[in-house]
PDB file of N, CA and C in Angstrom:
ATOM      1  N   UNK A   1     194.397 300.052 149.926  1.00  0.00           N
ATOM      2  CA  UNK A   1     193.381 299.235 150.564  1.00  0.00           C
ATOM      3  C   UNK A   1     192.319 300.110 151.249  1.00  0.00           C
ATOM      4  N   UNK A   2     192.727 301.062 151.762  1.00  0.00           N
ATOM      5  CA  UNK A   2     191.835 302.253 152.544  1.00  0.00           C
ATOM      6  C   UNK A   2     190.981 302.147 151.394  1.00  0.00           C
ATOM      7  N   UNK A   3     191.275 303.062 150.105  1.00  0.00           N
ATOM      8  CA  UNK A   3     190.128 303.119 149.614  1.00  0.00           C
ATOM      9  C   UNK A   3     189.434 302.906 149.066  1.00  0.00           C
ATOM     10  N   UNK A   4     189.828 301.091 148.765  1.00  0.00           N
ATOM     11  CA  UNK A   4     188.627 300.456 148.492  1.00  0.00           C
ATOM     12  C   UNK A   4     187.643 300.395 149.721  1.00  0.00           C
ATOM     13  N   UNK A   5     188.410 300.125 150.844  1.00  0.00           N
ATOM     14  CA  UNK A   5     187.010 300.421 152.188  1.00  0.00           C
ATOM     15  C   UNK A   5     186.084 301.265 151.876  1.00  0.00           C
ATOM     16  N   UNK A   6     186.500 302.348 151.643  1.00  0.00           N
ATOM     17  CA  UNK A   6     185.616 303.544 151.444  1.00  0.00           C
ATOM     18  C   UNK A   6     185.017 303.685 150.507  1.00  0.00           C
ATOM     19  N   UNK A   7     185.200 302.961 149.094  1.00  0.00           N
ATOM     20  CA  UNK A   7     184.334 303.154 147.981  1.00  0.00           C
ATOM     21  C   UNK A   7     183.400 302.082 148.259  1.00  0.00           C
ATOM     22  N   UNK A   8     183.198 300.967 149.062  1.00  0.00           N
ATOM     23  CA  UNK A   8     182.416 299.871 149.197  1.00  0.00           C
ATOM     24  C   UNK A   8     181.095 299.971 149.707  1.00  0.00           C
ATOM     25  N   UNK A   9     181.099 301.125 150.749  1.00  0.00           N
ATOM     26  CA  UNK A   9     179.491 301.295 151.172  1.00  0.00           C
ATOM     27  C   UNK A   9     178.938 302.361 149.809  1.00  0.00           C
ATOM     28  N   UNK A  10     179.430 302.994 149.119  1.00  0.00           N
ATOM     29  CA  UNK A  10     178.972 303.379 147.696  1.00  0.00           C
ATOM     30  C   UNK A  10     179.017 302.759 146.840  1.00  0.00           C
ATOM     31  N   UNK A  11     179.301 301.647 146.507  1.00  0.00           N
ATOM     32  CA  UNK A  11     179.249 300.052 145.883  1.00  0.00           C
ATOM     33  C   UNK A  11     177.639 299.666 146.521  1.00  0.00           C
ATOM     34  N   UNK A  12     177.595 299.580 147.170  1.00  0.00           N
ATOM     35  CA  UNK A  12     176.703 298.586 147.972  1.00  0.00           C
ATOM     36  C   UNK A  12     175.058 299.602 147.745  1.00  0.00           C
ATOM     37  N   UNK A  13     175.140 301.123 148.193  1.00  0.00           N
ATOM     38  CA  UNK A  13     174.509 301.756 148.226  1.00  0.00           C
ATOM     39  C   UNK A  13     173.669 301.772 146.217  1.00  0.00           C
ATOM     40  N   UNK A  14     174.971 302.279 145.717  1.00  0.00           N
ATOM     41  CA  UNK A  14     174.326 302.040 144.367  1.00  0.00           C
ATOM     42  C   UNK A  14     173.268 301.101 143.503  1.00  0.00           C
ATOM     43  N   UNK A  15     174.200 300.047 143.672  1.00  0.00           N
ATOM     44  CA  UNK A  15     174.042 298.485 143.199  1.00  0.00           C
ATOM     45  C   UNK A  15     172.378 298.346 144.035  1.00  0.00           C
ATOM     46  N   UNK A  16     172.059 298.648 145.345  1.00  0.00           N
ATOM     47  CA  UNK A  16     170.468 298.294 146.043  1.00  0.00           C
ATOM     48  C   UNK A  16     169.977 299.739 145.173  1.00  0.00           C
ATOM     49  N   UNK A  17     169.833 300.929 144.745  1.00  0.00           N
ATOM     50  CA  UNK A  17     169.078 301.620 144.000  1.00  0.00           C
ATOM     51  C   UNK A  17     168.285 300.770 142.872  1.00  0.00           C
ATOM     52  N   UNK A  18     169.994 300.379 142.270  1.00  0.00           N
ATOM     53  CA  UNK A  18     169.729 300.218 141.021  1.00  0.00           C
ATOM     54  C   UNK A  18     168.919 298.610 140.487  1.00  0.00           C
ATOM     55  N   UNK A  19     169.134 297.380 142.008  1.00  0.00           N
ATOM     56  CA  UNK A  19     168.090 296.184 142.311  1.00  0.00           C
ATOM     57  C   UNK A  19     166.806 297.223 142.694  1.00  0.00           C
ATOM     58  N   UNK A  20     166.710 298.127 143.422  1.00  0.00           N
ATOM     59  CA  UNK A  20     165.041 298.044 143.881  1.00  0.00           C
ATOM     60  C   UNK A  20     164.291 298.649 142.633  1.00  0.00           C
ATOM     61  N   UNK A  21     165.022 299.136 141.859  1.00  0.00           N
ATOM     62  CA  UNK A  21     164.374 299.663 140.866  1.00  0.00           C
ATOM     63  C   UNK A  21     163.984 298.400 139.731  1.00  0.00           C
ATOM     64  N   UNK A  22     164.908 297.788 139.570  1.00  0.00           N
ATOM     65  CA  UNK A  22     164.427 295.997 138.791  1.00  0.00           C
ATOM     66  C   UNK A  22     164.213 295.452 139.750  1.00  0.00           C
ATOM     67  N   UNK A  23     163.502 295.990 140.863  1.00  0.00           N
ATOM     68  CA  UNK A  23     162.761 294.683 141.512  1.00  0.00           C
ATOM     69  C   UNK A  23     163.289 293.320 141.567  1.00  0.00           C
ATOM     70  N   UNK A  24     164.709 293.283 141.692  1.00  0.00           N
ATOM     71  CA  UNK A  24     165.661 292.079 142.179  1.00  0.00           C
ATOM     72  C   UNK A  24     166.122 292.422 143.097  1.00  0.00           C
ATOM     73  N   UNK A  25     166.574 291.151 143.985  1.00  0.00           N
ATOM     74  CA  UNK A  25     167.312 291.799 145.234  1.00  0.00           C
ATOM     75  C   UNK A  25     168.823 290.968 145.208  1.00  0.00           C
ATOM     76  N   UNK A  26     168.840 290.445 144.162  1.00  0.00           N
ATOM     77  CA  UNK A  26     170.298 290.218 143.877  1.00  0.00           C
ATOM     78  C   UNK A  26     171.161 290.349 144.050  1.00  0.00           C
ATOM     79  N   UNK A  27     172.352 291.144 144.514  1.00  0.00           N
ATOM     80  CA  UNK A  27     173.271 292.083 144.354  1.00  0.00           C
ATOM     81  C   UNK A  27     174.617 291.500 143.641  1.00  0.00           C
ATOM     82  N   UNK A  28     174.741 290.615 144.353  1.00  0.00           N
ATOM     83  CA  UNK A  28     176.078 290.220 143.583  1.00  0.00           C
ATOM     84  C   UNK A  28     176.519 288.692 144.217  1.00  0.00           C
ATOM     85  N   UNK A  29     177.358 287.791 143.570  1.00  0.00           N
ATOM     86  CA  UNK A  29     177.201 286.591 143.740  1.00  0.00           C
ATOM     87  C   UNK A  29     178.988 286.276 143.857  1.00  0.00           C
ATOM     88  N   UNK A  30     179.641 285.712 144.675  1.00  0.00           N
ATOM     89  CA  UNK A  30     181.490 285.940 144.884  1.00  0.00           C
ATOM     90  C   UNK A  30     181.502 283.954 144.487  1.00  0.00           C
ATOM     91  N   UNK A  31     182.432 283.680 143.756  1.00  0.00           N
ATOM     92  CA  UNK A  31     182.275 281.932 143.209  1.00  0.00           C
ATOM     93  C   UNK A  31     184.125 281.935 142.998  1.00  0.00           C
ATOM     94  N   UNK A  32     184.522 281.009 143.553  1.00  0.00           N
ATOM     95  CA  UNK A  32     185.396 280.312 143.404  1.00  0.00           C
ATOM     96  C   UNK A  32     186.016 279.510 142.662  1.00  0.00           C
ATOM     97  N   UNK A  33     186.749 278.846 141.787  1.00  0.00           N
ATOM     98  CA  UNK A  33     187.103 278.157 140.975  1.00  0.00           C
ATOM     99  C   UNK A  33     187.693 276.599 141.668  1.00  0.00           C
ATOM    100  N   UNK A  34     187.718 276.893 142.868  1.00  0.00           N
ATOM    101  CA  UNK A  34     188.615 275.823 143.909  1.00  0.00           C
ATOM    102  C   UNK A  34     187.290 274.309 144.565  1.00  0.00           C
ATOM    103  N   UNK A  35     186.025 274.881 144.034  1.00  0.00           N
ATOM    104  CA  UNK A  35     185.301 274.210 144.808  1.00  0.00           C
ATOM    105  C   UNK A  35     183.628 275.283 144.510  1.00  0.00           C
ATOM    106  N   UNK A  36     182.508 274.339 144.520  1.00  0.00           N
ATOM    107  CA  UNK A  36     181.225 274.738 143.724  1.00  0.00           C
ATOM    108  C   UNK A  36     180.182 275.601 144.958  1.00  0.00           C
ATOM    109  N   UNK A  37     180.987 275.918 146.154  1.00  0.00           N
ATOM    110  CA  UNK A  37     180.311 277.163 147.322  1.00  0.00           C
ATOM    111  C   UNK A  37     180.151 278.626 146.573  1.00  0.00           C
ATOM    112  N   UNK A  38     179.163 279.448 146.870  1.00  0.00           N
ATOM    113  CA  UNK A  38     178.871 280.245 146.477  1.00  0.00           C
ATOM    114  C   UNK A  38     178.385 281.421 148.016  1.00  0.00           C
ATOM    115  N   UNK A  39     179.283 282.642 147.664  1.00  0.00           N
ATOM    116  CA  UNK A  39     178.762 283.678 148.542  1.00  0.00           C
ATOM    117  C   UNK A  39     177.789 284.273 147.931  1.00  0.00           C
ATOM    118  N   UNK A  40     176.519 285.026 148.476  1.00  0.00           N
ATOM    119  CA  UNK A  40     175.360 285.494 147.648  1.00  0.00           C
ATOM    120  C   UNK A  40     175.234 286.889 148.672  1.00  0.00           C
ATOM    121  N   UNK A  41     175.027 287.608 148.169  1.00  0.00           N
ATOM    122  CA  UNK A  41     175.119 288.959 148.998  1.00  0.00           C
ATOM    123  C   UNK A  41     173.258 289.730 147.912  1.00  0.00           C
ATOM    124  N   UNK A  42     172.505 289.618 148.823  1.00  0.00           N
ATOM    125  CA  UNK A  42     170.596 290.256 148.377  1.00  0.00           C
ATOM    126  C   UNK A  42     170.687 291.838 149.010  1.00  0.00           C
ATOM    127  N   UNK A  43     169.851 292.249 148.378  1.00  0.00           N
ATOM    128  CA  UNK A  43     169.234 293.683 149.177  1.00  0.00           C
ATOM    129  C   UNK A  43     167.924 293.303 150.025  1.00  0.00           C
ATOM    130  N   UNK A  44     167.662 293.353 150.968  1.00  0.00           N
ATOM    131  CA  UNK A  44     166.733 293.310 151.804  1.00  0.00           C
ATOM    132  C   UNK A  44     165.626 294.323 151.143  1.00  0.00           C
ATOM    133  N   UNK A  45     164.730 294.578 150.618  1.00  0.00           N
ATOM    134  CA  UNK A  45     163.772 295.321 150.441  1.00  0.00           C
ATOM    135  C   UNK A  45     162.238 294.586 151.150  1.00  0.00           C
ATOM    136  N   UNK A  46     161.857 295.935 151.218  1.00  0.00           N
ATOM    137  CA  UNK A  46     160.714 296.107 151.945  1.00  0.00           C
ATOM    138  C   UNK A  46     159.071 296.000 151.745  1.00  0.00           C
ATOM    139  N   UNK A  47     158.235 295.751 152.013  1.00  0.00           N
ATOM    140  CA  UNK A  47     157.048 295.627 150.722  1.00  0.00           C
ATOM    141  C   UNK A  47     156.773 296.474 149.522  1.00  0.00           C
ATOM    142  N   UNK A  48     156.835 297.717 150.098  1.00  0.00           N
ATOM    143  CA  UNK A  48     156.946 298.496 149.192  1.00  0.00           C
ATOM    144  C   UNK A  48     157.789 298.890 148.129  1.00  0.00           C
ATOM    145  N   UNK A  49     159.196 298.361 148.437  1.00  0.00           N
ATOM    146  CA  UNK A  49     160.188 298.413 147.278  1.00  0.00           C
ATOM    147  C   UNK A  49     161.447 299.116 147.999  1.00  0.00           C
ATOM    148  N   UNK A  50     161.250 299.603 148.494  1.00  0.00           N
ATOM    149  CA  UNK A  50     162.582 300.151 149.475  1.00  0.00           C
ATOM    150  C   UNK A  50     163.471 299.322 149.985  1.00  0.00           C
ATOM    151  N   UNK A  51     164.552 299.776 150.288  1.00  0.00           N
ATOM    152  CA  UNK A  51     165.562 298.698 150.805  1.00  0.00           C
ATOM    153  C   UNK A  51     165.600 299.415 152.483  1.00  0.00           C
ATOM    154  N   UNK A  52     165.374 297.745 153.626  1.00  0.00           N
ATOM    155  CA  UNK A  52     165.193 298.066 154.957  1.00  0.00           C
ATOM    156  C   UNK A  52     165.987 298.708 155.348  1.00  0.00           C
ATOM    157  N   UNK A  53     165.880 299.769 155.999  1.00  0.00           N
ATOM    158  CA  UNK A  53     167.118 300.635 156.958  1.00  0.00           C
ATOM    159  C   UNK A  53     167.803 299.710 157.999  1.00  0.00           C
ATOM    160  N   UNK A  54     167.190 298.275 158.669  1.00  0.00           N
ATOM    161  CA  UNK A  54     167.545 297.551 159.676  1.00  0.00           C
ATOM    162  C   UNK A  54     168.798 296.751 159.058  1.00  0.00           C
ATOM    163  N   UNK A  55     168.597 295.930 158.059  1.00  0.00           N
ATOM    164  CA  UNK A  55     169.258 295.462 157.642  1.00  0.00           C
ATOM    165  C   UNK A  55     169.159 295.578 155.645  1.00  0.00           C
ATOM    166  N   UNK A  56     169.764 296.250 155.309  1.00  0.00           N
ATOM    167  CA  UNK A  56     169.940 296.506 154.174  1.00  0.00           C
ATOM    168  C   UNK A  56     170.571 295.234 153.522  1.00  0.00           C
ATOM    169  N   UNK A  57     171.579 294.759 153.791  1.00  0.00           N
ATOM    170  CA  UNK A  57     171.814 293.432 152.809  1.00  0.00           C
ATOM    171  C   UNK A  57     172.082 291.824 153.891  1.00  0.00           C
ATOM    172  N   UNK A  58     171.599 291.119 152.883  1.00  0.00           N
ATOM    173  CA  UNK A  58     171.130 289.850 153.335  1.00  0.00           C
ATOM    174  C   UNK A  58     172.517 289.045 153.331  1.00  0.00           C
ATOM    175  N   UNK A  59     173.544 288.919 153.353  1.00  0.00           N
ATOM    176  CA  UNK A  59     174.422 287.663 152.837  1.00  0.00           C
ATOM    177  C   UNK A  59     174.809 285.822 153.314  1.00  0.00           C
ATOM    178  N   UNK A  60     174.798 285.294 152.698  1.00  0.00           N
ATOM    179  CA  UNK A  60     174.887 283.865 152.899  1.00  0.00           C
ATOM    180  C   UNK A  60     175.364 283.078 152.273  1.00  0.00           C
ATOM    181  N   UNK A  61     175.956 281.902 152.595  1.00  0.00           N
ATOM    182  CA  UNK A  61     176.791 280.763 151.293  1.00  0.00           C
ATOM    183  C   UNK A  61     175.084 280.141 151.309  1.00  0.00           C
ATOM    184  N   UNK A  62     175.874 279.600 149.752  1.00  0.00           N
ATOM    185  CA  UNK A  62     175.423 278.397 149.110  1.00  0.00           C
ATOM    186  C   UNK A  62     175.942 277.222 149.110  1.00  0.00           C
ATOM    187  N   UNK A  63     176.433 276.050 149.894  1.00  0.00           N
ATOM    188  CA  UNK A  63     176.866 275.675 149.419  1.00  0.00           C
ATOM    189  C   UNK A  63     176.410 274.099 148.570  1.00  0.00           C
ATOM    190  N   UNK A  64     177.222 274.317 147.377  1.00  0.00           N
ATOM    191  CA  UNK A  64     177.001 273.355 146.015  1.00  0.00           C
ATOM    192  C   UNK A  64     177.643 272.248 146.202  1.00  0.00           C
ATOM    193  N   UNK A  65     178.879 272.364 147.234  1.00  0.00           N
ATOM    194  CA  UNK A  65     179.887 271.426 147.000  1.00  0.00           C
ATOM    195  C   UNK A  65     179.165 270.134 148.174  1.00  0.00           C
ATOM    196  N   UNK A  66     178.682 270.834 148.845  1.00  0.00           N
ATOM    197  CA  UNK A  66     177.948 270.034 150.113  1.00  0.00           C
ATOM    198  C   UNK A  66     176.411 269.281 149.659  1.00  0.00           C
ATOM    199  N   UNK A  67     175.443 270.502 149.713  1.00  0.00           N
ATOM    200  CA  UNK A  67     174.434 269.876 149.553  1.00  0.00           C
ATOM    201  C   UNK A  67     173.263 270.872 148.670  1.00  0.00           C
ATOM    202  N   UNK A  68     174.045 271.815 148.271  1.00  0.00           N
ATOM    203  CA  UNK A  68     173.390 273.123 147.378  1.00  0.00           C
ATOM    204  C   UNK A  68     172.270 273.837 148.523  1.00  0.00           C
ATOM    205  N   UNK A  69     172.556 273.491 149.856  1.00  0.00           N
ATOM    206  CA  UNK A  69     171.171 274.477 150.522  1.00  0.00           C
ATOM    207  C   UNK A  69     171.997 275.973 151.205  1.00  0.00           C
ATOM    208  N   UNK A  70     170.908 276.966 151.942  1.00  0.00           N
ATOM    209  CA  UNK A  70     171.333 277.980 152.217  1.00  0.00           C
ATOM    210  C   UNK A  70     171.861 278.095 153.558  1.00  0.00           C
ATOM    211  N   UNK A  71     173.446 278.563 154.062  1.00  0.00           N
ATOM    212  CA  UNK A  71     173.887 278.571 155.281  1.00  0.00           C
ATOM    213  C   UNK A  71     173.974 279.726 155.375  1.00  0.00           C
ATOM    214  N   UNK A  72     173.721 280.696 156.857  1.00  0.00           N
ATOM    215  CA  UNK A  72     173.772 281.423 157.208  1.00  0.00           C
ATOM    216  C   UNK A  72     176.087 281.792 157.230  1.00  0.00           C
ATOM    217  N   UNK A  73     176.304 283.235 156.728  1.00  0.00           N
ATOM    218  CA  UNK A  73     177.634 283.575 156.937  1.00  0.00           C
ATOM    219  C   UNK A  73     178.085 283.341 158.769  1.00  0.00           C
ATOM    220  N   UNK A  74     179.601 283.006 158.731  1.00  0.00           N
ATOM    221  CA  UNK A  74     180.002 282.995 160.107  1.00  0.00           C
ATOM    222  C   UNK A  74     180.402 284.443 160.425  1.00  0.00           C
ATOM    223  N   UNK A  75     180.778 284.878 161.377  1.00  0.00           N
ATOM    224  CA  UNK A  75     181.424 286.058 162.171  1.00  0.00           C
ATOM    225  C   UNK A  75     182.755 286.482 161.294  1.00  0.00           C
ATOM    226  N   UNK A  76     183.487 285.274 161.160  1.00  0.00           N
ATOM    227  CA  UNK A  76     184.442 285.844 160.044  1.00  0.00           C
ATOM    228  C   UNK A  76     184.159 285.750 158.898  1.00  0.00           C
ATOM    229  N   UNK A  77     182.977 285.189 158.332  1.00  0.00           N
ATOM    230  CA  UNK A  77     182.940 285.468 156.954  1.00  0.00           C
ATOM    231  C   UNK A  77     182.044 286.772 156.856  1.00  0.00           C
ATOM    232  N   UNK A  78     181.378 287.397 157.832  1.00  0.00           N
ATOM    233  CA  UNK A  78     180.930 289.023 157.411  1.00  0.00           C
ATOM    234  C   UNK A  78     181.811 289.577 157.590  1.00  0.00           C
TER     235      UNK A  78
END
């Protein structure tokens, strides 16, 4: 388990190179089979194309099962 901890901010680091360079801020999308909520995890980039040093990634549900709009994550879900 340790080291997936540790490979994850090099997960994260990669994956925003390789969005700011396709100009998506996408990163990756976590979906359930139990129910139609969606975790959405973005790269924050900057006007210029950089990803913000303040906050580098954006994350938030979707949820589908409710009303498909965007909720901010709780304390335990970061």
């Amino acid at each position: 388990m340790n080291k997936i901890k540790m490979f994850l901010p090099f997960l994260f680091i990669a994956a925003a190179i390789v969005l700011a360079q396709a100009e998506s801020s996408n990163l990756f999308r976590i979906e359930r089979n139990k129910n139609a909520n969606i975790v959405v995890y973005d790269a924050v980039l900057s006007a210029d194309g950089t990803i913000d040093k303040k906050k580098p990634v954006d994350a938030y549900w979707i949820l589908n099962a409710k009303d498909g709009k965007r909720y901010e994550l709780g304390a335990f879900d970061k």
